[in-house]
Protein backbone atom coordinates (compact mmCIF):
# COMPACT_ATOMS: atom_id res chain seq x y z
CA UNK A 1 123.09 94.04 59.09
CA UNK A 2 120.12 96.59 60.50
CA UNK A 3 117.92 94.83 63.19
CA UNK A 4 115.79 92.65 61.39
CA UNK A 5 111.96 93.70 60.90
CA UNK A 6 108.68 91.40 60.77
CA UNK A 7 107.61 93.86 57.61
CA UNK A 8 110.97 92.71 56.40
CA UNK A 9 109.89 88.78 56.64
CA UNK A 10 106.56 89.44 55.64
CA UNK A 11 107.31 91.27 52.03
CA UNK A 12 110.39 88.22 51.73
CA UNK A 13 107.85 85.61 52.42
CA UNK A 14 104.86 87.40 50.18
CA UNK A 15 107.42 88.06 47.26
CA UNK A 16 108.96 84.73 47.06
CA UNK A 17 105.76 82.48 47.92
CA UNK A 18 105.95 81.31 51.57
CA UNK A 19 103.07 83.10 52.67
CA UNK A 20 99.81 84.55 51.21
CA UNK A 21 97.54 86.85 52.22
CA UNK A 22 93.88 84.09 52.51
CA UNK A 23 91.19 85.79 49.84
CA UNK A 24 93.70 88.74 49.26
CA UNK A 25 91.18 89.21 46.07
CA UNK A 26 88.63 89.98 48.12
CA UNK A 27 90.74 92.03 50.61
CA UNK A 28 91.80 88.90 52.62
CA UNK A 29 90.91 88.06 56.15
CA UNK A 30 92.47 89.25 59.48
CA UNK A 31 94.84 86.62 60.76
CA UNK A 32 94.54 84.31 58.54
CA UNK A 33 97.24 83.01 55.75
CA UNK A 34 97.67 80.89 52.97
CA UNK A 35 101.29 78.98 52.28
CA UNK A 36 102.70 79.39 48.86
CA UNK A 37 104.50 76.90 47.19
CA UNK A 38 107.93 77.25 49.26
CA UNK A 39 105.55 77.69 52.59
CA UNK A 40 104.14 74.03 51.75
CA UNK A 41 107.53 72.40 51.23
CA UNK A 42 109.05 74.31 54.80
CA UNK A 43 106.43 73.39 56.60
CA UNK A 44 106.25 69.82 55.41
CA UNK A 45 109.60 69.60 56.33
CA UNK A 46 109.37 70.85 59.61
CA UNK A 47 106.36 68.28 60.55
CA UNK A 48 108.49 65.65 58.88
CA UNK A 49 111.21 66.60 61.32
CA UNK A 50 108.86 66.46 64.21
CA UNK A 51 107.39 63.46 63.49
CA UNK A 52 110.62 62.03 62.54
CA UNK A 53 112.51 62.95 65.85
CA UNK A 54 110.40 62.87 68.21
CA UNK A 55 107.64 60.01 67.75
CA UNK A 56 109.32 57.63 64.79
CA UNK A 57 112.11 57.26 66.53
CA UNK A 58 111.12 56.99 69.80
CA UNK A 59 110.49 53.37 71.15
CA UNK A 60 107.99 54.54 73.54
CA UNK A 61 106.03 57.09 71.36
CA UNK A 62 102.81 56.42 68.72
CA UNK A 63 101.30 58.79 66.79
CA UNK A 64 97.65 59.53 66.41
CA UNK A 65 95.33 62.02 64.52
CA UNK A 66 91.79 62.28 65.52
CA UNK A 67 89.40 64.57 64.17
CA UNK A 68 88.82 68.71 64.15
CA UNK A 69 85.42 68.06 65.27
CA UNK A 70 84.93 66.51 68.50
CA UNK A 71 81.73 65.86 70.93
CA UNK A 72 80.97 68.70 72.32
CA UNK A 73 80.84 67.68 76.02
CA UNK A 74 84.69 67.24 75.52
CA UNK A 75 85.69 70.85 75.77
CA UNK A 76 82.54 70.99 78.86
CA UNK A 77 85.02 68.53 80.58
CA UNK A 78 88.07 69.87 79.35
CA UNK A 79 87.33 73.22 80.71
CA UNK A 80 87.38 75.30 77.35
CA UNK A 81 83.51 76.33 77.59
CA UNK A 82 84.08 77.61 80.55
CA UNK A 83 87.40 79.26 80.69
CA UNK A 84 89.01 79.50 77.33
CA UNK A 85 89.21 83.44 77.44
CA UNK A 86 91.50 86.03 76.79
CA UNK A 87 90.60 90.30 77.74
CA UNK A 88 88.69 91.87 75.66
CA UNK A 89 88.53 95.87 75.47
CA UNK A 90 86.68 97.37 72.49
CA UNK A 91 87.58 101.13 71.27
CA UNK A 92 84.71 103.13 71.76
CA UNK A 93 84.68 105.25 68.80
CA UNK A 94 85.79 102.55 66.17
CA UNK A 95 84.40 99.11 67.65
CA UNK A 96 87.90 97.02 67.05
CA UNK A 97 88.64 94.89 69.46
CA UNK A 98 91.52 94.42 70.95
CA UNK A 99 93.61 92.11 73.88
CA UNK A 100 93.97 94.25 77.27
CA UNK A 101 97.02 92.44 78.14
CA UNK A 102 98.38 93.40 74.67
CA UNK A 103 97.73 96.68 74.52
CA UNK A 104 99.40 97.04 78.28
CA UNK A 105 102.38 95.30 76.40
CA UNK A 106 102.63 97.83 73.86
CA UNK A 107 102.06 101.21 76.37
CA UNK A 108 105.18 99.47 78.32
CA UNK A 109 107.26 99.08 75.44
CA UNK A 110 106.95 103.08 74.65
CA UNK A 111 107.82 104.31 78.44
CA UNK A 112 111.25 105.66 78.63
CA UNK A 113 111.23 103.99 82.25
CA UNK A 114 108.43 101.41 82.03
CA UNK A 115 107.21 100.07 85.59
CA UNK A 116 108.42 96.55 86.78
CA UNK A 117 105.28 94.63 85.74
CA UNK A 118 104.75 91.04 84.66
CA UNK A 119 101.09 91.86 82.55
CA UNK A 120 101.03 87.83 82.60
CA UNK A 121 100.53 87.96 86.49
CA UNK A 122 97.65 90.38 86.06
CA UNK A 123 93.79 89.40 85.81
CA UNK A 124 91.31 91.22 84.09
CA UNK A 125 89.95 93.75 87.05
CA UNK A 126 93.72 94.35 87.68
CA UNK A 127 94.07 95.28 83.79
CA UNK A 128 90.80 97.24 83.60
CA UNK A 129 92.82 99.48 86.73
CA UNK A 130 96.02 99.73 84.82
CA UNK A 131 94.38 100.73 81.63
CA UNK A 132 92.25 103.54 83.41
CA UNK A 133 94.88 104.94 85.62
CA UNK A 134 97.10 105.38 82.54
CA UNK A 135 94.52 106.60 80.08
CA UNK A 136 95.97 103.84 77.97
CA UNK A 137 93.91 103.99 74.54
CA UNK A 138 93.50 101.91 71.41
CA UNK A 139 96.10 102.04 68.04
CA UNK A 140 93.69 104.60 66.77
CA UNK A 141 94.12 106.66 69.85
CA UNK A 142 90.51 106.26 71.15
CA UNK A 143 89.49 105.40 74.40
CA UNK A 144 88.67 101.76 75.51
CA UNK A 145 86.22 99.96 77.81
CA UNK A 146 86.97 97.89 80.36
CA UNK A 147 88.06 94.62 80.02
CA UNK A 148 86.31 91.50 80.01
CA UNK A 149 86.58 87.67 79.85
CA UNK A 150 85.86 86.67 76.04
CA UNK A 151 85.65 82.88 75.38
CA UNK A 152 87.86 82.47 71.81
CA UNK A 153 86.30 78.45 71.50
CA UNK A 154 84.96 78.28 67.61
CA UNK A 155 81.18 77.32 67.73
CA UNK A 156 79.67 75.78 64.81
CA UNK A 157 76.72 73.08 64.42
CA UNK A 158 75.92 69.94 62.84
CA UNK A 159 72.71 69.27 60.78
CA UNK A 160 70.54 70.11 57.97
CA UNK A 161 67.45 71.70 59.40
CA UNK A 162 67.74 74.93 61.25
CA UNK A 163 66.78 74.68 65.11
CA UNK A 164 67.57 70.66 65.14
CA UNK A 165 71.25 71.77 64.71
CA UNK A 166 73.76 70.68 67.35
CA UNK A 167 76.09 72.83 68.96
CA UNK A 168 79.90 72.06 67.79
CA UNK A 169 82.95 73.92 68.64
CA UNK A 170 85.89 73.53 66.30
CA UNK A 171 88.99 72.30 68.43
CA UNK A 172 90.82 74.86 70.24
CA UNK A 173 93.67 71.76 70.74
CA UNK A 174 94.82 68.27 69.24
CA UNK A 175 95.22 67.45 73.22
CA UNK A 176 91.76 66.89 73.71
CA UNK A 177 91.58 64.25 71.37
CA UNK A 178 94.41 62.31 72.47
CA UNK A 179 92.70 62.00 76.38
CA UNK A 180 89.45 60.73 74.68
CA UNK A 181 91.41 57.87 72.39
CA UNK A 182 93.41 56.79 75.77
CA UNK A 183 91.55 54.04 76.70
CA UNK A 184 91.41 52.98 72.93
CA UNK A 185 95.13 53.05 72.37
CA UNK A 186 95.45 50.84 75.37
CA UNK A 187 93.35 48.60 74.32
CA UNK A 188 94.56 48.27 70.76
CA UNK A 189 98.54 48.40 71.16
CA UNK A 190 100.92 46.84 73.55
CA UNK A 191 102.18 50.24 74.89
CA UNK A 192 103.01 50.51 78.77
CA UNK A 193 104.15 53.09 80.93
CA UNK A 194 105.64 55.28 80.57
CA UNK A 195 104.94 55.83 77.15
CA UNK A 196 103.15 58.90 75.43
CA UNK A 197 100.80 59.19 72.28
CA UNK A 198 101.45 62.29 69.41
CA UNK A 199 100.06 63.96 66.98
CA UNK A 200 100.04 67.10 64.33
CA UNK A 201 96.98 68.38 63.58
CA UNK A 202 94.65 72.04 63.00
CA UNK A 203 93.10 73.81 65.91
CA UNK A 204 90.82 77.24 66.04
CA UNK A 205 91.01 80.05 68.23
CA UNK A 206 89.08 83.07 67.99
CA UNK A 207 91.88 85.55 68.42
CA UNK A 208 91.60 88.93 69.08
CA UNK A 209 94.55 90.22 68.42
CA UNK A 210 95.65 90.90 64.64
CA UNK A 211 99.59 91.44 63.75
CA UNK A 212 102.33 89.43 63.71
CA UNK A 213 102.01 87.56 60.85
CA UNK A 214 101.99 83.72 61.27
CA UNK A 215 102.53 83.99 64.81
CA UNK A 216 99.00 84.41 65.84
CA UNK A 217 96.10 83.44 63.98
CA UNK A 218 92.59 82.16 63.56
CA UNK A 219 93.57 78.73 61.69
CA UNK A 220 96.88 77.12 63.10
CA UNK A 221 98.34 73.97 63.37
CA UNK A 222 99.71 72.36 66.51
CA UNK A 223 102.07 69.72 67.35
CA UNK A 224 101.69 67.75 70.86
CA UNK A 225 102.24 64.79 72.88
CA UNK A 226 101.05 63.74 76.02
CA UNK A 227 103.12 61.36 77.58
CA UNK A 228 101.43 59.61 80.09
CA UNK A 229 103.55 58.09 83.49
CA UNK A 230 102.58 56.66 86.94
CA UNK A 231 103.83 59.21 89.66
CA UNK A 232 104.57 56.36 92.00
CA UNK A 233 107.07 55.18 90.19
CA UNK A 234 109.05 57.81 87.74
CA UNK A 235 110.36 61.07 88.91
CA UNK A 236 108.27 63.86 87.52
CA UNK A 237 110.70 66.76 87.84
CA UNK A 238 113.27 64.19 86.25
CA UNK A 239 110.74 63.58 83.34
CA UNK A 240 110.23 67.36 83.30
CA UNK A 241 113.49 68.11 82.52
CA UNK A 242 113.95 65.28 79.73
CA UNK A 243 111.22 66.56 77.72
CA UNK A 244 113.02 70.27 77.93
CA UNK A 245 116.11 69.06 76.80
CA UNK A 246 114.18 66.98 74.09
CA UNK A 247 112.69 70.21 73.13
CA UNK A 248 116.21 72.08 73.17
CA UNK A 249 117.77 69.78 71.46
CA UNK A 250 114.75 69.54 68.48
CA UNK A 251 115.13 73.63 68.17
CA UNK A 252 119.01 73.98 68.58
CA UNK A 253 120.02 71.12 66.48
CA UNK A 254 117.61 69.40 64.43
CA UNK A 255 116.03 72.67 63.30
CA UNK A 256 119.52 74.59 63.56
CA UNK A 257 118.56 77.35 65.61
CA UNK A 258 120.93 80.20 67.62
CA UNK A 259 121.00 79.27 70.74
CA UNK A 260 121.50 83.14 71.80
CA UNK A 261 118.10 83.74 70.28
CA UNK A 262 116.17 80.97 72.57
CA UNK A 263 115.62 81.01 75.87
CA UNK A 264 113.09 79.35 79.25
CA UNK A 265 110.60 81.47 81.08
CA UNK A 266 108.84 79.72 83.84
CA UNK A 267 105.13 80.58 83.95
CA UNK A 268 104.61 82.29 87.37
CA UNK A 269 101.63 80.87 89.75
CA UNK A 270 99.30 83.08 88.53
CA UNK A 271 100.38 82.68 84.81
CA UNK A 272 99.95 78.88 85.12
CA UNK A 273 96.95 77.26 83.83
CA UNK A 274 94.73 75.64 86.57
CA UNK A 275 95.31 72.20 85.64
CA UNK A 276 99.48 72.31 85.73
CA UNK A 277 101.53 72.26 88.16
CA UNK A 278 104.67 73.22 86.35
CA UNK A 279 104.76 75.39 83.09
CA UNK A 280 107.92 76.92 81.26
CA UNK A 281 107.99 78.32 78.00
CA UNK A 282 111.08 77.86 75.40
CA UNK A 283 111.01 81.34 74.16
CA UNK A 284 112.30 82.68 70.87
CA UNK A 285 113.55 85.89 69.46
CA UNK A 286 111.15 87.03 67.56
CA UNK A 287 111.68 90.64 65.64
CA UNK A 288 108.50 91.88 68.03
CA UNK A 289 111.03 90.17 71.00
CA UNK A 290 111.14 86.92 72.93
CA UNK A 291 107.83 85.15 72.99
CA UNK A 292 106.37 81.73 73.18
CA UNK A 293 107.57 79.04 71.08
CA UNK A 294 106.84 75.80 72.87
CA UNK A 295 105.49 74.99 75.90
CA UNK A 296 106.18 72.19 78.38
CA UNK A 297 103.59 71.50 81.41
CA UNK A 298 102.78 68.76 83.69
CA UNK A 299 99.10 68.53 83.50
CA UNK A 300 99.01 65.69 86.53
CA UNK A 301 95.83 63.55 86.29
CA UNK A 302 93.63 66.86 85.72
CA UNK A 303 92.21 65.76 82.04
CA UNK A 304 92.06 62.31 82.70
CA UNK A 305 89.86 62.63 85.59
CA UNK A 306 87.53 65.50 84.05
CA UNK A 307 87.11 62.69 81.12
CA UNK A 308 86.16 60.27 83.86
CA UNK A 309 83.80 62.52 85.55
CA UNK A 310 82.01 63.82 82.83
CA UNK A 311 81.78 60.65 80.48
CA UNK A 312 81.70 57.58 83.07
CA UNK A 313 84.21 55.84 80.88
CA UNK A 314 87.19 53.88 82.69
CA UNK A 315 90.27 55.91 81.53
CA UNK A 316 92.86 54.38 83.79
CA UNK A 317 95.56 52.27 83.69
CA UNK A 318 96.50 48.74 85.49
CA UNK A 319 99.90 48.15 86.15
CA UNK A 320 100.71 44.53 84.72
CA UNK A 321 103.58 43.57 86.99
CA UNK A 322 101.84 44.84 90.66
CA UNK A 323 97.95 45.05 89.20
CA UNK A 324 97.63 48.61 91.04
CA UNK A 325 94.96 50.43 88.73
CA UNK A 326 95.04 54.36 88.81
CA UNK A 327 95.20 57.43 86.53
CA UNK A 328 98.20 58.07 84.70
CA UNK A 329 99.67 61.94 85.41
CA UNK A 330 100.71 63.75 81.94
CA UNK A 331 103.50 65.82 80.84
CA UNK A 332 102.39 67.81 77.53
CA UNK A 333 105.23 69.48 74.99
CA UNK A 334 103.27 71.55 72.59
CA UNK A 335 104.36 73.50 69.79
CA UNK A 336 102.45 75.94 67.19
CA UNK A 337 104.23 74.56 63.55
CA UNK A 338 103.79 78.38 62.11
CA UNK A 339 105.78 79.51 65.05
CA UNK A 340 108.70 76.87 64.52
CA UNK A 341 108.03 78.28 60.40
CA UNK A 342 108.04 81.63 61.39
CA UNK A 343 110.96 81.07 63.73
CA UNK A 344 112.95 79.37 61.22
CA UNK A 345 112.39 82.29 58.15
CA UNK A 346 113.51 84.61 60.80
CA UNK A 347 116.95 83.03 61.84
CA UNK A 348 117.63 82.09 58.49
CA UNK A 349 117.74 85.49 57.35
CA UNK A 350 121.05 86.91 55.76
CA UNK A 351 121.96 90.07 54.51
CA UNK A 352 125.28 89.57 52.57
CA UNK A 353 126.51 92.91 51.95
CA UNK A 354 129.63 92.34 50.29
CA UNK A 355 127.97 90.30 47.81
CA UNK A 356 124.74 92.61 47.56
CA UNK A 357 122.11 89.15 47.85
CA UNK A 358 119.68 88.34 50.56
CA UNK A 359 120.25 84.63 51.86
CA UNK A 360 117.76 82.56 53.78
CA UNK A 361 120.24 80.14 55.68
CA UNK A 362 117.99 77.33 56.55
CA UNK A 363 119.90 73.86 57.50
CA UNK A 364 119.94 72.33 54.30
CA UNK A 365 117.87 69.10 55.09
CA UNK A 366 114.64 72.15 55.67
CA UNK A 367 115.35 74.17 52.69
CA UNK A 368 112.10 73.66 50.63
CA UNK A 369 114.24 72.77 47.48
CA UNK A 370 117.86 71.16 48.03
CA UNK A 371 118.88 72.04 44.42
CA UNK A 372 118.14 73.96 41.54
CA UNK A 373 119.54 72.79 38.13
CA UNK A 374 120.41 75.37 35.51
CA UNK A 375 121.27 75.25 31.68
CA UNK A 376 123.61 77.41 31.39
CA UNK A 377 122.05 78.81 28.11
CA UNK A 378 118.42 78.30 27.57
CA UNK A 379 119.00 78.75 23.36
CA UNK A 380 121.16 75.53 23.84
CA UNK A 381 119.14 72.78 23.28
CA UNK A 382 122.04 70.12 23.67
CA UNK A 383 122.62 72.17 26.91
CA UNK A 384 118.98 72.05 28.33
CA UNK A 385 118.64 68.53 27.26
CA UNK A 386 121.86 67.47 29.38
CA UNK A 387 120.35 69.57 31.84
CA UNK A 388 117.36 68.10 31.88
CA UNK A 389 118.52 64.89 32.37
CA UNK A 390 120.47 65.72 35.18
CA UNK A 391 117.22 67.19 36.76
CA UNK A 392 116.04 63.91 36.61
CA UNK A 393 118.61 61.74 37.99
CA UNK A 394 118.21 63.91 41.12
CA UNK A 395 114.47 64.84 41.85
CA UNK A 396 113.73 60.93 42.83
CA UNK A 397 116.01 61.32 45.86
CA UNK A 398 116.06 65.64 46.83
CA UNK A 399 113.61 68.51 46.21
CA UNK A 400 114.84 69.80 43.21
CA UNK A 401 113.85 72.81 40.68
CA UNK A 402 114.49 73.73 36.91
CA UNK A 403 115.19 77.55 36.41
CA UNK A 404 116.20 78.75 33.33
CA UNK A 405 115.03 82.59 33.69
CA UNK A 406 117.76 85.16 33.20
CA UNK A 407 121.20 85.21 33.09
CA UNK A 408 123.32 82.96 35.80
CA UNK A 409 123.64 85.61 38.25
CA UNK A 410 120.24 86.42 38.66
CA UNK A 411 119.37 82.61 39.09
CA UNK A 412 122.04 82.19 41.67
CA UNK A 413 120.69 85.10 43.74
CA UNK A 414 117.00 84.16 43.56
CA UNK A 415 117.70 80.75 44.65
CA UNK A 416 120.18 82.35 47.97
CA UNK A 417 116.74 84.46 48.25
CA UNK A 418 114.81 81.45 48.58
CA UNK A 419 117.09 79.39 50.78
CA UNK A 420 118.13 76.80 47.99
CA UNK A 421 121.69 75.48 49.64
CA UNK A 422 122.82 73.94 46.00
CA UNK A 423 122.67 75.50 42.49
CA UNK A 424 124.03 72.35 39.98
CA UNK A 425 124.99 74.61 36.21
CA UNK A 426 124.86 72.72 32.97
CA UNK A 427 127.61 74.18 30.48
CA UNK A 428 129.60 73.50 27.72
CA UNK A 429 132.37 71.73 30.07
CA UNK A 430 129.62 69.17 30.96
CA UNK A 431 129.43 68.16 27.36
CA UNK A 432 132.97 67.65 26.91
CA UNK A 433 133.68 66.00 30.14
CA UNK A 434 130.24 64.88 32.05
CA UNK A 435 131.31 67.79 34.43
CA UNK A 436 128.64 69.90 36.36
CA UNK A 437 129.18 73.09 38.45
CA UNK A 438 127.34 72.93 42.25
CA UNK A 439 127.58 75.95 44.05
CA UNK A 440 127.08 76.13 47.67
CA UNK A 441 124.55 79.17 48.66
CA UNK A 442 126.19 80.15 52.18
CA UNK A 443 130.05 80.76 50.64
CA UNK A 444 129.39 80.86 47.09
CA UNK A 445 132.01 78.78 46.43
CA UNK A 446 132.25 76.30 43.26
CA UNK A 447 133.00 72.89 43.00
CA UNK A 448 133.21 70.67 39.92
CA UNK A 449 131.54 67.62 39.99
CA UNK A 450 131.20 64.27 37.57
CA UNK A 451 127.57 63.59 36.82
CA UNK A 452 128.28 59.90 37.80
CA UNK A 453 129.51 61.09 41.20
CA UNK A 454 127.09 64.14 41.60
CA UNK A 455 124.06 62.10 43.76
CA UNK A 456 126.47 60.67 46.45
CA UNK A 457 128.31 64.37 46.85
CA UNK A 458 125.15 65.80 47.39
CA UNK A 459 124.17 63.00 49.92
CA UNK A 460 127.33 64.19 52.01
CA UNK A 461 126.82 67.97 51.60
CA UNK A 462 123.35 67.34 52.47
CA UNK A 463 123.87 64.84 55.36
CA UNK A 464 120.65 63.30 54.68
């Protein structure tokens, strides 16, 4: 199979309704998407799998989901007025606008011996040198100016009359939230430390940078837990390296990821962000190379106490055994959901040459339908009838679909396209003998199966 392309995963995922273009009639918007049908059911799946894993089952986890709009002196406290920026150059002739450190990246990538250089370690004055030493210009080849610090926070207001508006910002994290409602979920559970609070949920950034799909975009959605622990008393290096295996394990299993195409990078100490003390990234393989998937940083105290500072409300904790009152320190695990979604189209991805079909391999309990059920004639109405009531017994308990399009082959093929692990055929057997065919997508093989039997096998294929 040829190295994989993102054009390739992009046409896939337009063609077979994972991903839309947003207000393609109107010529769309840059970075922004829509999910199709199949998008919806992946990425349900995926949060399901989250939520499932990582908070549900977890006897020291809740959950929580607080809202897109948030008082605006939180992201004062938090820091994001302030410092949420990423370098901005703009191409003199054309006006775009484009990331510094990006387009360092991509004048790197195209030197036959590019210089050892970590552009994360750089800061703007240092990029604004490199760009102007190298005559680096923009993707239409035009020269740039220098770079500068632009704040990507969403502002918005709330209000009906113009100049009594407020100023809003939409949230450029869930994490934010989750430090406001501490005090709250304290006060209105019977959680202790260590223990750590969840949740799934939109956030804004006003990027740059178009490309890449899914990857990076105006509208995502984010997954992320702060789990809250008195310093005193657990290890946080220890805790540091649960939460990666956690992670690992979540990627490498539960999703059913190659491990050869993940991998850690440890932010360096100018990378890091301000407030952590530790930061590593679990990196995937992406067709534009290894970048961020999830990231994993202890945070200490450093949001806690802004909140205190900045609000006056009592955001600490007293323990109930030694009645010592402090501020809990945080480790924070957060993942973008499109990135797991785009990460998960791209290592499903199968070109089966002998067989001539395109095969998205996804673990079977993520495939956005588990089955598709066939008549094996659509002219047959004693055969879609049978059929039909087949599609029935099994949509209460898996995903299912009903194709009848075409002739078998073709139905087999678009449902290996679209990652559908079972294909269950209604023929003239079944009438004589209650008998259906399930083929498996990854081998192609055939097995015959009594209708009266058929929900248990595909409870055990499925491991569900």
């Amino acid at each position: 199979m040829s190295e994989l392309t993102l054009d390739t995963i992009t046409a896939l995922a337009k063609r077979r309704g994972f991903v839309y273009q947003t207000s393609e009639i109107y010529g769309g918007l840059a970075s922004s998407y829509d999910y199709g049908p199949l998008g919806t059911e992946l990425l349900r799946n995926i949060k399901d799998k989250w939520w499932q894993e990582l908070i549900r089952k977890k006897a020291d986890m809740v959950g929580l989901d607080t809202q897109i709009l948030l008082h605006p002196q939180t992201w004062v406290a938090s820091g994001h007025v302030a410092s949420f920026t990423d370098p901005l150059v703009e191409d003199k002739v054309t006006h775009k606008r484009y990331r510094a450190d990006h387009l360092i990246e991509q004048w790197l990538a195209k030197q036959s011996t590019p210089p050892q250089l970590v552009v994360e370690e750089m800061d703007v004055a240092q990029m604004g040198a490199f760009i102007a030493e190298h005559k680096i210009l923009s993707p239409d080849g035009n020269p740039v100016t220098a770079p500068k610090a632009f704040n990507i926070l969403f502002e918005t207001a709330v209000g009906a009359i113009e100049g009594e508006k407020s100023k809003v910002y939409l949230r450029g994290e869930t994490a934010q939230g989750i430090f406001t409602n501490f005090r709250q979920v304290l006060d209105s559970s019977r959680v202790k430390l260590p223990f750590g609070i969840g949740q799934i949920g939109k956030s804004f950034r006003n990027e740059i940078t178009t490309g890449q799909f899914v990857f990076r975009t105006l509208e995502f959605e984010q997954a992320e837990i702060e789990y809250f622990f008195d310093p005193e008393q657990t290890d946080w290096q220890a805790l540091f390296q649960e939460w990666q295996n956690r992670m690992w394990d979540f990627v490498a299993n539960t999703l059913g990821i190659r491990a050869e195409n993940l991998c850690w990078r440890r932010h360096s100490d100018k990378e890091r962000s301000h407030y952590s003390r530790e930061t590593y990234d679990l990196d995937y393989r992406f067709p534009f190379g290894f970048k961020e998937l999830w990231g994993v940083a202890y945070r200490t105290d450093y949001d806690l106490q802004q909140h205190i500072e900045h609000s006056g409300a009592k955001l600490t904790y007293t323990d109930p055994f030694s009645g010592k009152t402090f501020v809990p320190h945080v480790i924070e695990p957060a993942v973008g959901i499109n990135r797991l979604f785009l990460m998960i189209l791209c290592d499903a991805y199968w070109e089966d040459v002998a067989n001539n079909r395109t095969v998205l391999r996804f673990k079977p309990e993520l495939a956005p339908y588990k089955t598709a059920v066939f008549p094996l004639l659509r002219n047959k109405p004693e055969l879609v009838h049978k059929a039909q009531a087949v599609y029935e017994l099994i949509a209460p308990h898996h995903t299912t679909t009903w194709d009848d399009r075409g002739n078998i082959g073709k139905r087999y093929y678009y449902q290996d396209e679209i990652g559908t692990p079972f294909c269950i055929t209604v023929d003239f057997d079944t009438l004589e003998n209650n008998t259906v065919t399930v083929r498996h997508r990854d081998t192609t093989a055939q097995d015959r199966v009594n209708i009266d039997q058929l929900l248990s096998y595909l409870h055990d294929q499925l491991k569900i």
